[in-house]
Every structure is written in structure tokens, then in C-alpha cells.
Protein backbone atom coordinates (compact mmCIF):
# COMPACT_ATOMS: atom_id res chain seq x y z
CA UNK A 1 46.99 -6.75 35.04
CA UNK A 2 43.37 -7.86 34.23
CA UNK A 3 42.76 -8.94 30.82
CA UNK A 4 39.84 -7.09 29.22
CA UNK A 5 36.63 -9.20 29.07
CA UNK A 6 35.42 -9.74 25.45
CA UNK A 7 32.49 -8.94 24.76
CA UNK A 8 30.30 -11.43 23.33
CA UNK A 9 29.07 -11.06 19.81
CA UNK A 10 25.57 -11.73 19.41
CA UNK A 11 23.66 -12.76 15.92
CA UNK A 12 21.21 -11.05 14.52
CA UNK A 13 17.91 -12.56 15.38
CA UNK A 14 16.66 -14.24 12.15
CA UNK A 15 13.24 -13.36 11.10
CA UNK A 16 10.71 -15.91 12.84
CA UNK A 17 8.61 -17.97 10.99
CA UNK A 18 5.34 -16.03 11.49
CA UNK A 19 6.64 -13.15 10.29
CA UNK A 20 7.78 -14.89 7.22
CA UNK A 21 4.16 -15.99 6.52
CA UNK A 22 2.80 -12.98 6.88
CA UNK A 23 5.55 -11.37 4.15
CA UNK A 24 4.40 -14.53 1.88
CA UNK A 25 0.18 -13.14 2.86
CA UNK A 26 1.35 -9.74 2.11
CA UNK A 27 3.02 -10.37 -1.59
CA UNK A 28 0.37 -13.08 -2.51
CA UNK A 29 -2.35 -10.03 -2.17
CA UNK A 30 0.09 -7.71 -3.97
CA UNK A 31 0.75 -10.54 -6.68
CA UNK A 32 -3.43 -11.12 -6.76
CA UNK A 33 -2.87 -15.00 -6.06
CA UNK A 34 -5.18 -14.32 -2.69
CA UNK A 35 -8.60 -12.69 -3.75
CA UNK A 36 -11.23 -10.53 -1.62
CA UNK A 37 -13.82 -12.77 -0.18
CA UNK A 38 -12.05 -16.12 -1.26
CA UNK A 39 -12.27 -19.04 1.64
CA UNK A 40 -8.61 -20.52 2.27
CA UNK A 41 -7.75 -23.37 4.61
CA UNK A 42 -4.54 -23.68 7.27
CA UNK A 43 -3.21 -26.22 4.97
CA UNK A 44 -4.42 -24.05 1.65
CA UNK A 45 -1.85 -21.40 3.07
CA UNK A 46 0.56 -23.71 4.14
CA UNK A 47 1.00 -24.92 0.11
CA UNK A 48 0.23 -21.05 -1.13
CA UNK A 49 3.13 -19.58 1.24
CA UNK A 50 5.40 -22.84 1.54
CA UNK A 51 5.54 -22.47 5.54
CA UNK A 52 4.48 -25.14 8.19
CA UNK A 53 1.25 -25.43 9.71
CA UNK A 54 2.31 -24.02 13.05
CA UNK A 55 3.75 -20.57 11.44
CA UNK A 56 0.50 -20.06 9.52
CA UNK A 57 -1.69 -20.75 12.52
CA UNK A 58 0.67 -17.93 14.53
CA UNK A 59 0.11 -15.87 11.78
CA UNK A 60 -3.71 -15.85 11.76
CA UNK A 61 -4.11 -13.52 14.90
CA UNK A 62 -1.98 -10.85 13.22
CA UNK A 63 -4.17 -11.26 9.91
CA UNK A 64 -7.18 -10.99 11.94
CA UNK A 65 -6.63 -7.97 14.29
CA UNK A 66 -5.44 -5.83 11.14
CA UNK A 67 -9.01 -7.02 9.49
CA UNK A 68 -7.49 -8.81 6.39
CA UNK A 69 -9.17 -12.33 7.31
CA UNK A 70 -11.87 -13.26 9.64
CA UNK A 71 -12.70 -17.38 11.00
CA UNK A 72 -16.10 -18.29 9.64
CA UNK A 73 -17.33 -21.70 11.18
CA UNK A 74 -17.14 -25.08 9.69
CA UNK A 75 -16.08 -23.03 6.29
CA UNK A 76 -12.26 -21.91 7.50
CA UNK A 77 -10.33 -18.40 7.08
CA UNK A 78 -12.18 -15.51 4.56
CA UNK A 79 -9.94 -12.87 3.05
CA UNK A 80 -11.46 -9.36 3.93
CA UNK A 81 -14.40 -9.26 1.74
CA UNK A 82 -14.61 -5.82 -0.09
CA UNK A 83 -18.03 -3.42 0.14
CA UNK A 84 -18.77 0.18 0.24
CA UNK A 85 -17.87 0.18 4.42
CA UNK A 86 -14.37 -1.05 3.51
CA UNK A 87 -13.75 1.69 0.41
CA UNK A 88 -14.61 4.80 2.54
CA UNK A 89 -13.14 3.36 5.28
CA UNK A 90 -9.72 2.54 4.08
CA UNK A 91 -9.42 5.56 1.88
CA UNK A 92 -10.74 8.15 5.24
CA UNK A 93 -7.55 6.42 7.05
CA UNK A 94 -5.07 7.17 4.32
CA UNK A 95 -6.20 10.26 3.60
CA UNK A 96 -5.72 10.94 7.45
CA UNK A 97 -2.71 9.88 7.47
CA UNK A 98 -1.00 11.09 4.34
CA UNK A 99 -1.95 14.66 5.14
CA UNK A 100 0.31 14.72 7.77
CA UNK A 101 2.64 13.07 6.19
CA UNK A 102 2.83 15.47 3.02
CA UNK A 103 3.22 18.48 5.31
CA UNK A 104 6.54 16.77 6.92
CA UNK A 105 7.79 15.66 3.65
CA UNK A 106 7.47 19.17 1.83
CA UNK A 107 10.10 20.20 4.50
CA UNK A 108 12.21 17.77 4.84
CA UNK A 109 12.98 15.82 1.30
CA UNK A 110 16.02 16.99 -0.66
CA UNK A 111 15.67 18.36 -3.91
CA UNK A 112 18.22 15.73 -5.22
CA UNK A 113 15.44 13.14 -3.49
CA UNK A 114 12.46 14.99 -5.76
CA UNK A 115 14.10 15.19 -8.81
CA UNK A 116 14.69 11.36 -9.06
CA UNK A 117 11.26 10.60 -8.02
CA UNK A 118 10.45 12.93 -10.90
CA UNK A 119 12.43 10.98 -13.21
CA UNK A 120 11.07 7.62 -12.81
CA UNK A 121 7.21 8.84 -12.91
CA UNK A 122 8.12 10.46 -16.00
CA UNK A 123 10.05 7.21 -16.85
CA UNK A 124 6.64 5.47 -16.53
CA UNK A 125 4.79 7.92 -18.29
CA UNK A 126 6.94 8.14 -21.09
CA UNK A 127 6.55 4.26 -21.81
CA UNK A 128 2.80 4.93 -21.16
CA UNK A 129 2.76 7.14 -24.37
CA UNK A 130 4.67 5.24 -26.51
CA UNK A 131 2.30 2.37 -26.10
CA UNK A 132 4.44 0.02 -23.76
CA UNK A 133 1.26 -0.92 -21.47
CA UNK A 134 2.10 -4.51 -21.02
CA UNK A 135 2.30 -6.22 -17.46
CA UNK A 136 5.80 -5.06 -16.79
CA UNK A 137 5.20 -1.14 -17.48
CA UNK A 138 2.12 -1.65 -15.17
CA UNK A 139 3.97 -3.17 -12.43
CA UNK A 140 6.91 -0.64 -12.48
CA UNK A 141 4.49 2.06 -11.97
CA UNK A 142 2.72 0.37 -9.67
CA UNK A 143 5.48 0.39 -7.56
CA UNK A 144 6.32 3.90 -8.60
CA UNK A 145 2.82 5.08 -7.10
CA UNK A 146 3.02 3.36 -4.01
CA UNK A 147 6.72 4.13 -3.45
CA UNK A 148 6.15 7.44 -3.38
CA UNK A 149 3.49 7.29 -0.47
CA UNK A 150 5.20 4.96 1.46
CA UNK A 151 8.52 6.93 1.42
CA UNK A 152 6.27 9.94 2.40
CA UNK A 153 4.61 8.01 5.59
CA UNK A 154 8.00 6.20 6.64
CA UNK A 155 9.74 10.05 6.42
CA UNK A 156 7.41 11.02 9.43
CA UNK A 157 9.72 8.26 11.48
CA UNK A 158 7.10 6.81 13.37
CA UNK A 159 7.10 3.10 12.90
CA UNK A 160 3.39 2.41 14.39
CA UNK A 161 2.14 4.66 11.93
CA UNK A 162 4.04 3.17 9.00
CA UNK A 163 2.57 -0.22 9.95
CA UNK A 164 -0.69 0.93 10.21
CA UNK A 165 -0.63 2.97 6.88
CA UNK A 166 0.98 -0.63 5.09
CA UNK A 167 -1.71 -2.74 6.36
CA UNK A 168 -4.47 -0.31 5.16
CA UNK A 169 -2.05 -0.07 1.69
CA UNK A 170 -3.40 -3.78 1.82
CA UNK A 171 -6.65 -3.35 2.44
CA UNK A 172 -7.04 -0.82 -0.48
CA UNK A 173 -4.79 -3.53 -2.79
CA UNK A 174 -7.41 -6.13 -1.96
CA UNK A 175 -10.10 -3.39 -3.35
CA UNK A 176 -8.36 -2.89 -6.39
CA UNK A 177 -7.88 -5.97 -7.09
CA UNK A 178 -11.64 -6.62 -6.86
CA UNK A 179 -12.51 -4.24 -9.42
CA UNK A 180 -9.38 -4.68 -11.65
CA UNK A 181 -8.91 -0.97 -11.88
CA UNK A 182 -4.93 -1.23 -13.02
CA UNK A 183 -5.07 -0.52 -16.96
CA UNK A 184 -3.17 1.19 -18.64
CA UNK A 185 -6.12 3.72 -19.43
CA UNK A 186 -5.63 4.66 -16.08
CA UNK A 187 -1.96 4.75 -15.46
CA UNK A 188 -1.76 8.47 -17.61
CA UNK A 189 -4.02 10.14 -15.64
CA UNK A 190 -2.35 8.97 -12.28
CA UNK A 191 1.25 9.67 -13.15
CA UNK A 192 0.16 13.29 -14.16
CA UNK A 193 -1.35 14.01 -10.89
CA UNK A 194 1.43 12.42 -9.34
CA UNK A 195 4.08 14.92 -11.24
CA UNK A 196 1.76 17.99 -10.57
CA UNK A 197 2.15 16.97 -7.08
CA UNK A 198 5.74 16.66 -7.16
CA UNK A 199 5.96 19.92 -8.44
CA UNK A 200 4.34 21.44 -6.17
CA UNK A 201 6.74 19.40 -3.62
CA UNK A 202 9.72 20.87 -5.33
CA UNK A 203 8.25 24.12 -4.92
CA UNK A 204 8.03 23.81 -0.87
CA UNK A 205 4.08 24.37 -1.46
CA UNK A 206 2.95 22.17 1.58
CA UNK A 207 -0.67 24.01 1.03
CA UNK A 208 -0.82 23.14 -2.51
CA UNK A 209 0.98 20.20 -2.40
CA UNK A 210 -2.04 18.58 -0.04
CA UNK A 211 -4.60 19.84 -2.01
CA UNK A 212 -3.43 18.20 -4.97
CA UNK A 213 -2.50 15.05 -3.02
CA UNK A 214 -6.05 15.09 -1.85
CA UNK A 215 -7.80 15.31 -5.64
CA UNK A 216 -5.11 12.40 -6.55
CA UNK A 217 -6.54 10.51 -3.94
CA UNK A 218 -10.29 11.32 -4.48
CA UNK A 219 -9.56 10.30 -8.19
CA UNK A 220 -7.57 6.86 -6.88
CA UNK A 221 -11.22 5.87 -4.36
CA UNK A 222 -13.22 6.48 -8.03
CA UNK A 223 -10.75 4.34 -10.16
CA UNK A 224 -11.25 1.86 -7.44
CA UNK A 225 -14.96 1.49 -7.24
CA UNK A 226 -15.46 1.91 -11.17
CA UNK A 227 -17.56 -0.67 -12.45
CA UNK A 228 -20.91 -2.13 -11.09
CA UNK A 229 -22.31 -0.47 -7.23
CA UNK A 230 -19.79 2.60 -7.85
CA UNK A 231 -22.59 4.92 -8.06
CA UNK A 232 -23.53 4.06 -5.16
CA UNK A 233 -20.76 5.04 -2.96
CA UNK A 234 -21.24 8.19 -0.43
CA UNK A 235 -19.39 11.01 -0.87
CA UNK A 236 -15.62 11.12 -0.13
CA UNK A 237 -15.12 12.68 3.17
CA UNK A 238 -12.71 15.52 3.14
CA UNK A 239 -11.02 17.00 5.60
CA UNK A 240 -9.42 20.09 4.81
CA UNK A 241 -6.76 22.38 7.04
């Protein structure tokens, strides 16, 4: 009788070394240790993200197509630069996109899934008010905010689309952190909408539900360009249903 073959096992592939850079890129603009506009070097990144020259130079293409660096002669790589184009552009796309995202989610999500994202925005909020704003409570909700529009985009299972809508989450991180909008003055306000939009998520309101992600959003593009030149930003561009 013929023995079986065995079948060969085969190893995960591990995660290249470009794409390792580009995860060190990514959290450096999330951490705020890479600024809009600042002028880096190959070898600068090399010693910010701890990778080898050749990794960071593979990387660079990747940074460039998505718009988060450009090459500027004889003065090395620029990290996007942020101005009025880049604020109504990068909001536009995420509104875009998170539209049709909310209108999958309402229908989808369990209610189990809601009510725990309910509980930790309430979490936050409830430090909020008792006067915890220190760096901590301000990262937690941080990652409270954006985890609840990221779990939104990745529910539509389309993996382009999630890309897309992270690198523009970049873009609009790199705007924020230009006008240093995070305070805890602001955190209230943005957890409220956020649970008023829950609600209406719980409620299987997909109508309601966008128009109040849309407001939330609309108030997140002000919060971003207050400060100095926010006056002079055109009006939001809505698109409704």
C-alpha cells in the first residue's frame, strides 16, 4: 500500500521589514514624536524607528503614494505639511466613507457589541467629570473615539477600504496634532455625541444614526482647525442621502 504523502507545514511569513517601519511611522505620528511639516533624514528614521537603512528607504514609496511625506531636494523627506486643502480634504474622504459604513453597521452589530462600546465611552466620560483629565484619561479615550470608527469601517469587510480610511485616520492625526486640539475641554463634548450616536445605533436608526455621525464629525473638522486661520476654512461639504 502507498504511504500517504505528508504534507508539508509551512511558517507563517514573518512581517517584512518595510512593513515594520511603516508600523514604527504610523505610531510615531500617533505618539506625536513625528510632526506636520518637520524635515527627517533616511538615517533620522533609521534612529527614530530602530530599522536599517534599506527597510526605511523601501518604506518611503508607501509613505509617499498615501501623501504622508514628499522628497524635497538637497533638504531630504517632509512629513505632510498641514493647510486648509489637507483639512477639507481628509475630512470629505471620511465622511465618504463612514456614511457607508454607519448604514452597514446599524444592521449588522450585536446589541451585546453596542452595549460595551457604551460602557467604555461612558467609562471615559465618567473620569472626564470627576476631573481625571491627565494624559492617561486622554489617551484611553482617544482610543475609545477612534475604535469605534475603525470597528465601523473594518465591519464593511473590505480591506482596501479599511486601508484607505487608516491612512486618511493619519492624515487627520497629523492635523490634530498641529493644532493640539486633544484637551480635556474637548473630550465631554465628543463622548456625548459619541453616546447620542450609539443610541441611536442601538435603536437600529441608520437615518438618524448618520445624521448624528455627520454633526460629530462637522464638530471633530472645527476642534481641529481651532486656533489661528480656522476662520478661514470653507464650509464643510455635506453630503446628505
Amino acid at each position: 500500500m502507498t504511504k500517504p504523502r505528508r504534507l508539508a507545514v509551512v511558517a507563517p511569513e514573518p512581517t517584512s521589514q518595510r512593513a515594520r517601519a511603516y508600523q514604527g511611522f504610523t505610531q510615531q505620528i500617533l505618539a506625536g514624536g513625528i510632526k506636520p511639516g518637520q524635515f527627517v533624514s533616511q538615517r533620522e528614521l533609521m534612529t527614530l524607528l530602530d530599522m536599517p537603512l534599506g527597510a526605511v528607504r523601501e518604506m518611503i514609496p508607501r509613505l509617499e503614494a498615501a501623501g504622508l511625506v514628499k522628497t524635497v531636494p538637497q533638504r531630504g523627506l517632509q512629513i505632510a505639511h498641514v493647510d486648509l486643502k489637507l483639512v477639507r480634504n481628509a475630512f470629505q474622504l471620511r465622511a465618504m466613507i463612514e456614511r457607508e459604513a454607519v448604514r452597514h453597521f446599524v444592521a449588522v452589530v450585536s446589541d451585546a457589541e453596542l452595549a460595551a462600546i457604551a460602557a467604555a465611552h461612558e467609562a471615559v466620560l465618567a473620569r472626564a467629570r470627576a476631573g481625571q483629565a491627565d494624559g492617561a484619561l486622554l489617551d484611553d479615550a482617544q482610543a475609545v473615539d477612534w475604535g469605534l470608527h475603525d470597528r465601523m469601517v473594518d465591519a464593511l469587510g473590505n480591506e482596501i477600504l479599511s486601508e484607505i480610511y487608516r491612512v486618511n485616520s493619519l492624515r487627520i492625526r497629523l492635523i490634530r496634532l498641529e493644532q493640539a486640539v486633544l484637551t480635556p475641554a474637548g473630550l465631554v463634548p465628543a463622548m456625548q455625541e459619541h453616546l447620542q450616536f450609539i443610541a441611536a445605533l442601538q435603536q437600529r436608526d441608520a437615518d438618524t444614526a448618520w445624521r448624528l455621525l455627520e454633526a460629530h464629525l462637522d464638530s471633530a473638522r472645527v476642534r481641529a482647525l481651532a486656533g489661528p486661520g480656522a476662520a478661514a476654512l470653507p464650509p464643510f461639504e455635506r453630503r446628505h442621502s
